[in-house]
N, C-alpha and C. Protein backbone atom coordinates (compact mmCIF):
# COMPACT_ATOMS: atom_id res chain seq x y z
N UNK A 1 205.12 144.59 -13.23
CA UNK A 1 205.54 143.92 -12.02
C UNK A 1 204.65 142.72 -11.74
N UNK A 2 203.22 143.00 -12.05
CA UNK A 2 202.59 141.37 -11.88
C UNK A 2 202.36 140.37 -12.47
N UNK A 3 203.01 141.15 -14.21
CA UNK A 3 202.90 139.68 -15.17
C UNK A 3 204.95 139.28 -14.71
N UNK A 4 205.70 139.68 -13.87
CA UNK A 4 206.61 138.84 -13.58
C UNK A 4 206.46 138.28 -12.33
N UNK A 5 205.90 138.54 -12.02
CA UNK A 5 205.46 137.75 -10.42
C UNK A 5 204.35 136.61 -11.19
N UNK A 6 203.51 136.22 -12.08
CA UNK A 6 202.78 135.86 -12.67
C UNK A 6 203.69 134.39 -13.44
N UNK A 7 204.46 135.26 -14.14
CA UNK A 7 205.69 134.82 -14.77
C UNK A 7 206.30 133.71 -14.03
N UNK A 8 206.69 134.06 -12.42
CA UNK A 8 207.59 133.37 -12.43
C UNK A 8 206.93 131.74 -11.42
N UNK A 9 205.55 132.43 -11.32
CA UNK A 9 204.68 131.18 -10.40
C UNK A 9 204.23 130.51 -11.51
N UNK A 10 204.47 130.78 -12.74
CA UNK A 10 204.08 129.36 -14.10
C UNK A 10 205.20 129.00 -14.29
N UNK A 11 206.79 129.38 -14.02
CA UNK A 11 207.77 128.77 -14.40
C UNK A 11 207.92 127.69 -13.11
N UNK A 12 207.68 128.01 -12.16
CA UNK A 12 207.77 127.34 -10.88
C UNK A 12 207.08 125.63 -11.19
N UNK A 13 205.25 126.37 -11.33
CA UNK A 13 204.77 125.15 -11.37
C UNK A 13 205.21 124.07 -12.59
N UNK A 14 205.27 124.33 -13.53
CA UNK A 14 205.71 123.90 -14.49
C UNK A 14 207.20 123.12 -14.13
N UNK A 15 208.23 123.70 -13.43
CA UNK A 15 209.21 122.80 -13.09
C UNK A 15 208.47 121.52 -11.90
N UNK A 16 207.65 122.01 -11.19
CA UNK A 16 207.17 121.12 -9.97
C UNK A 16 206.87 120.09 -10.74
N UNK A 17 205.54 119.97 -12.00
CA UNK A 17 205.24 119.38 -12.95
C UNK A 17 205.71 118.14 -12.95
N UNK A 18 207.05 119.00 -14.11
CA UNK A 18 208.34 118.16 -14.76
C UNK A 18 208.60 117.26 -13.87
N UNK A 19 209.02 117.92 -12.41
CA UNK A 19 209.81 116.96 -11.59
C UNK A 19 208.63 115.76 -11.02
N UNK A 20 207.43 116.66 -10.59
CA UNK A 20 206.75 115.23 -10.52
C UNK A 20 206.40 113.85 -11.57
N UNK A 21 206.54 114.53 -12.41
CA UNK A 21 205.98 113.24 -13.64
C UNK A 21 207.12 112.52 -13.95
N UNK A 22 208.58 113.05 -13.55
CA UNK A 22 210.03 112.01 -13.94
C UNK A 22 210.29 111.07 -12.64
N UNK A 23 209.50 111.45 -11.53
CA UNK A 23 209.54 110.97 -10.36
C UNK A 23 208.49 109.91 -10.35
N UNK A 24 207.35 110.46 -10.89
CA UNK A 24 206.44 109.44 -10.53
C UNK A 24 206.76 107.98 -11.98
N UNK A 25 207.48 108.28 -12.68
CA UNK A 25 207.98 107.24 -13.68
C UNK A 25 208.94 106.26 -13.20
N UNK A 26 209.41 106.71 -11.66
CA UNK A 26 210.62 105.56 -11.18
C UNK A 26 209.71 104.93 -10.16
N UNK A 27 208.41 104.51 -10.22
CA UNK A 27 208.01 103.61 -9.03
C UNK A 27 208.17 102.49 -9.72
N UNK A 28 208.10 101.43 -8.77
CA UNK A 28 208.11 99.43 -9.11
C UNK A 28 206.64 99.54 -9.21
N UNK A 29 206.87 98.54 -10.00
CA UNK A 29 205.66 98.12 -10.98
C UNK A 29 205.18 96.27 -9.97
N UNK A 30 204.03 97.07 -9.43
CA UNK A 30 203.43 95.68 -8.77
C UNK A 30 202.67 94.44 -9.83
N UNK A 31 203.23 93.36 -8.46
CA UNK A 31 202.26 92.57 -9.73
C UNK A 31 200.83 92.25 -8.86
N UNK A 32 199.69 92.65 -9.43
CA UNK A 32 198.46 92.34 -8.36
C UNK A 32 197.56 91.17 -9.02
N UNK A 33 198.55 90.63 -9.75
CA UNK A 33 197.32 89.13 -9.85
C UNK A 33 196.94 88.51 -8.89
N UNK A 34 198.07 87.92 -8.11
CA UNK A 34 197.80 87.06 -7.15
C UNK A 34 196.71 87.94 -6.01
N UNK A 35 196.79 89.16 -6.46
CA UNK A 35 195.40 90.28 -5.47
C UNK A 35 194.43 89.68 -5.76
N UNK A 36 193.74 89.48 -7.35
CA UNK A 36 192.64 89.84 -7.56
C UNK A 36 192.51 87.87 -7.90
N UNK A 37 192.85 87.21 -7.18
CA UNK A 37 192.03 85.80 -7.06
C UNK A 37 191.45 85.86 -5.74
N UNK A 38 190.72 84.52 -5.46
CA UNK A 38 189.50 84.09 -4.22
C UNK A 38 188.49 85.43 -4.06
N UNK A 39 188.14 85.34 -2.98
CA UNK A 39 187.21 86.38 -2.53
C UNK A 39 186.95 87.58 -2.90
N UNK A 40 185.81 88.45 -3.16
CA UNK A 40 186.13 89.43 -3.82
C UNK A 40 185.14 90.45 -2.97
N UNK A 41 185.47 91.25 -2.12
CA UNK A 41 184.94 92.26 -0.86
C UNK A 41 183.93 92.81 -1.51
N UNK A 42 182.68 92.93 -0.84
CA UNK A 42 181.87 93.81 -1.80
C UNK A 42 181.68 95.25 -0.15
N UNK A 43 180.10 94.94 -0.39
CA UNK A 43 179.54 96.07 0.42
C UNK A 43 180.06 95.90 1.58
N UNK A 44 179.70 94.82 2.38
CA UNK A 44 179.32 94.66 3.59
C UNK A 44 180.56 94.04 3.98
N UNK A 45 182.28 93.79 3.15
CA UNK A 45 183.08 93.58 3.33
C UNK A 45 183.59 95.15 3.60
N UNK A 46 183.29 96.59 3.00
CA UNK A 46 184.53 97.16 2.97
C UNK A 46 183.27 97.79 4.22
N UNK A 47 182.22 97.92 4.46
CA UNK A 47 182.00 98.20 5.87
C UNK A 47 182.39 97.56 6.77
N UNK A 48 182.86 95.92 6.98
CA UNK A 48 183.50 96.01 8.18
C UNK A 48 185.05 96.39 8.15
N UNK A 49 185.82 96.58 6.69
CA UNK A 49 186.90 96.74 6.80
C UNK A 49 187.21 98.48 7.09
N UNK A 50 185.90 99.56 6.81
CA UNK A 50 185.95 100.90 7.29
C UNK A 50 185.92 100.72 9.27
N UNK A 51 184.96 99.62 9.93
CA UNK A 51 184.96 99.78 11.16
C UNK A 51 186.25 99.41 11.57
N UNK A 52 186.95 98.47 11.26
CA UNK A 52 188.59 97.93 12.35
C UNK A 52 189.78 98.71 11.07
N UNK A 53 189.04 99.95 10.76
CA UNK A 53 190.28 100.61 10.05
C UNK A 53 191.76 101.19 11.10
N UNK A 54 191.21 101.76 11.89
CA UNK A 54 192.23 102.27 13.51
C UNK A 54 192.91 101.00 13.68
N UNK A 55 192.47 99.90 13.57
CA UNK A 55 192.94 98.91 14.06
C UNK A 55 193.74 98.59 13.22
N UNK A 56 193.36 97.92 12.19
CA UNK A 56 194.37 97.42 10.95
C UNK A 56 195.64 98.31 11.20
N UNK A 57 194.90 99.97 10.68
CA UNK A 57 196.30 101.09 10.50
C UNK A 57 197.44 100.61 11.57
N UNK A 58 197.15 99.98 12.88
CA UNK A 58 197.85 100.39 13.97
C UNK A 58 198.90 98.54 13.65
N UNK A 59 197.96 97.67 13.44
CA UNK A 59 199.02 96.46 13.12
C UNK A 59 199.77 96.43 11.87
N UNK A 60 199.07 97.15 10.59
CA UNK A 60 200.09 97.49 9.62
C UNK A 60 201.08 97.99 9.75
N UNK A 61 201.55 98.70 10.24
CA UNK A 61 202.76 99.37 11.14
C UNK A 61 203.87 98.59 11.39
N UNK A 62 203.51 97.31 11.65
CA UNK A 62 204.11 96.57 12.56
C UNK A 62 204.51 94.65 11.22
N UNK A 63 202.94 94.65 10.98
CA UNK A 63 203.08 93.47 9.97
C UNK A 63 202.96 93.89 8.59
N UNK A 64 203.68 93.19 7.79
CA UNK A 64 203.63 93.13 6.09
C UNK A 64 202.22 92.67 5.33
N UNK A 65 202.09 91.86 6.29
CA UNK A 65 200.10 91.47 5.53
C UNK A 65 198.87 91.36 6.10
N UNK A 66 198.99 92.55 6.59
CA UNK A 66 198.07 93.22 7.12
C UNK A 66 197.66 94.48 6.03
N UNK A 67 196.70 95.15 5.75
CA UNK A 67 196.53 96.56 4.79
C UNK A 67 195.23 97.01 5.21
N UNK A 68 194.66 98.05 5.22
CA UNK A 68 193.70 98.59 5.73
C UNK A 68 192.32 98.32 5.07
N UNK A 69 193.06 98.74 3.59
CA UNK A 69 191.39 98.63 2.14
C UNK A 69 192.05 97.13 1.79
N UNK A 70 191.24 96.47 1.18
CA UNK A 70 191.27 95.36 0.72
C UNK A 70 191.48 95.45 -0.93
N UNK A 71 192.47 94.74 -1.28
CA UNK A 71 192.82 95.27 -2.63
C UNK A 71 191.37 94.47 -3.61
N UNK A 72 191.61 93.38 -3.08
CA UNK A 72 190.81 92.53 -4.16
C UNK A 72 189.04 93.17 -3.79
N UNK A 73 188.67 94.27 -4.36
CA UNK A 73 187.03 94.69 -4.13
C UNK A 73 186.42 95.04 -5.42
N UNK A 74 185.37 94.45 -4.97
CA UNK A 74 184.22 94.92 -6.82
C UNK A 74 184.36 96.51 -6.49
N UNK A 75 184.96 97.77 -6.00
CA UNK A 75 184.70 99.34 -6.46
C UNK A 75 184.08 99.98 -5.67
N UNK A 76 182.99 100.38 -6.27
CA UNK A 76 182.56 101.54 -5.96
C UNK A 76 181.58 101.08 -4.26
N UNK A 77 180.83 99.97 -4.45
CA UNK A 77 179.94 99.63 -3.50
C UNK A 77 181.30 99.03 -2.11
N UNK A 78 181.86 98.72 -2.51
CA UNK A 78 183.16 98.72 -1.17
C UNK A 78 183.65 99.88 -1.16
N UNK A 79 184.08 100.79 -1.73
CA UNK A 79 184.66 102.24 -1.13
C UNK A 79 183.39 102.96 -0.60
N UNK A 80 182.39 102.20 -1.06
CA UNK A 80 180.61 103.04 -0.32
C UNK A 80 180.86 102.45 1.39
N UNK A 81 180.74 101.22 1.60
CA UNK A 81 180.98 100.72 2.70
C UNK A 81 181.93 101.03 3.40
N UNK A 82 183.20 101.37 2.75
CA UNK A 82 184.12 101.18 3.81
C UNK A 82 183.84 102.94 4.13
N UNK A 83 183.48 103.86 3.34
CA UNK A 83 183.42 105.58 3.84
C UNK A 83 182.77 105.19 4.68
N UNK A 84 181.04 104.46 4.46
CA UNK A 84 180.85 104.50 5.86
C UNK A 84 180.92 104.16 7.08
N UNK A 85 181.38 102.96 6.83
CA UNK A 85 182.35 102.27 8.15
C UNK A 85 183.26 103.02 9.06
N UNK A 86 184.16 103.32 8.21
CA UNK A 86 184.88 104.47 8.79
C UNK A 86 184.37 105.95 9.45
N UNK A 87 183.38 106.21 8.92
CA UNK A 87 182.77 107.27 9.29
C UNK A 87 183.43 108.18 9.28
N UNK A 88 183.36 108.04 7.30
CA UNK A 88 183.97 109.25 6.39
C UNK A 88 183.19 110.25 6.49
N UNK A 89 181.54 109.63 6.13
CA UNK A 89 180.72 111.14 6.59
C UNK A 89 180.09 111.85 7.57
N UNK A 90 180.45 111.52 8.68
CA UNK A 90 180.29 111.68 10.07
C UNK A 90 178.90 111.25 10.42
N UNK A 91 178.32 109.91 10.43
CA UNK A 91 176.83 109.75 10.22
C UNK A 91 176.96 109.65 11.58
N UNK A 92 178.09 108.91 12.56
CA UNK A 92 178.02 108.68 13.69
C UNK A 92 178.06 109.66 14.74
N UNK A 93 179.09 110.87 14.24
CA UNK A 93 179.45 111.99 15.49
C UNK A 93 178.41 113.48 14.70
N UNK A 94 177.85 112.97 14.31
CA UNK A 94 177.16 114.30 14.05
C UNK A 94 176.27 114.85 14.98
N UNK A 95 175.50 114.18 15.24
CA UNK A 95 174.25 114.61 16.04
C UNK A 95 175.13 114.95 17.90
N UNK A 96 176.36 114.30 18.39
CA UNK A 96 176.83 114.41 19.62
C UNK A 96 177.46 115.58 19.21
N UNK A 97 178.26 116.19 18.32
CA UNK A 97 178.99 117.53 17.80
C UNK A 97 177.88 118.40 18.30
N UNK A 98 176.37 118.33 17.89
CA UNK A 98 175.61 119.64 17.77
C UNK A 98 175.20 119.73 19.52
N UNK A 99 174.87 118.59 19.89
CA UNK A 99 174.56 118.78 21.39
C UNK A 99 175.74 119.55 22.30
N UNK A 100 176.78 119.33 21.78
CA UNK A 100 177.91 119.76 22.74
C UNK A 100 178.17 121.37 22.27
N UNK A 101 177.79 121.58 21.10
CA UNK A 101 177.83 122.83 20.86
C UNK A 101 176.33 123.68 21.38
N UNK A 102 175.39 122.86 21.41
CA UNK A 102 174.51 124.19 22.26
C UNK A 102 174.67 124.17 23.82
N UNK A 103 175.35 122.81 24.41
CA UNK A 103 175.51 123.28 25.51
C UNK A 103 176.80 124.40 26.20
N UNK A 104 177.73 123.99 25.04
CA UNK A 104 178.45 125.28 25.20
C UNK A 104 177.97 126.73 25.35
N UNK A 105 176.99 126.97 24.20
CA UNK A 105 176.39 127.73 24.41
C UNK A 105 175.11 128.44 25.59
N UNK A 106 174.73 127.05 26.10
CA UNK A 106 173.75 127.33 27.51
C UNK A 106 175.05 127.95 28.36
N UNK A 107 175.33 128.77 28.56
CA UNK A 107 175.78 129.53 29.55
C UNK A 107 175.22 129.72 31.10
């Protein structure tokens, strides 16, 4: 009974698979040259583009060239900036989280 219950969650994934990889073969094919000329975002570009991320998100919505990450970036040192801009790793709300939790606790 559990190598068909076993059985039938590898036939499953295996179709999910299939269907994702024939799906993901019908996207349009961008062209990003015209991305990767002029300026090229480094550190201290994708930190300010992590701080007016709420913002961007909220006019992207609305305008076509507007985008949140900046396509044209040297990597790794702009996805460093913009996590922390954004305050991917909570450098900003950490220390107010713990205060509010012991005063919860002062009873």
């Amino acid at each position: 009974m559990k190598t068909r219950n076993i059985h039938k969650q590898l036939g499953f994934f295996a179709i999910a698979f299939l269907l994702l990889a024939f799906f993901s073969s019908c996207s349009n094919n961008e062209i990003v040259d015209a991305c990767l000329e002029g300026h090229t975002y480094r550190f201290w570009g994708g930190l300010w583009h992590g701080i007016i991320a709420p913002i961007d998100f909220v006019l992207m919505l609305f305008r076509d060239d507007i985008t949140v990450y900046a396509q044209n970036n040297n990597g790794a040192w702009y996805a460093f900036g913009f996590l922390i801009g954004s305050g991917g790793w909570g450098i900003l709300g950490g220390k107010t989280l713990g205060k509010k939790r012991k005063r919860d606790n002062d009873y």
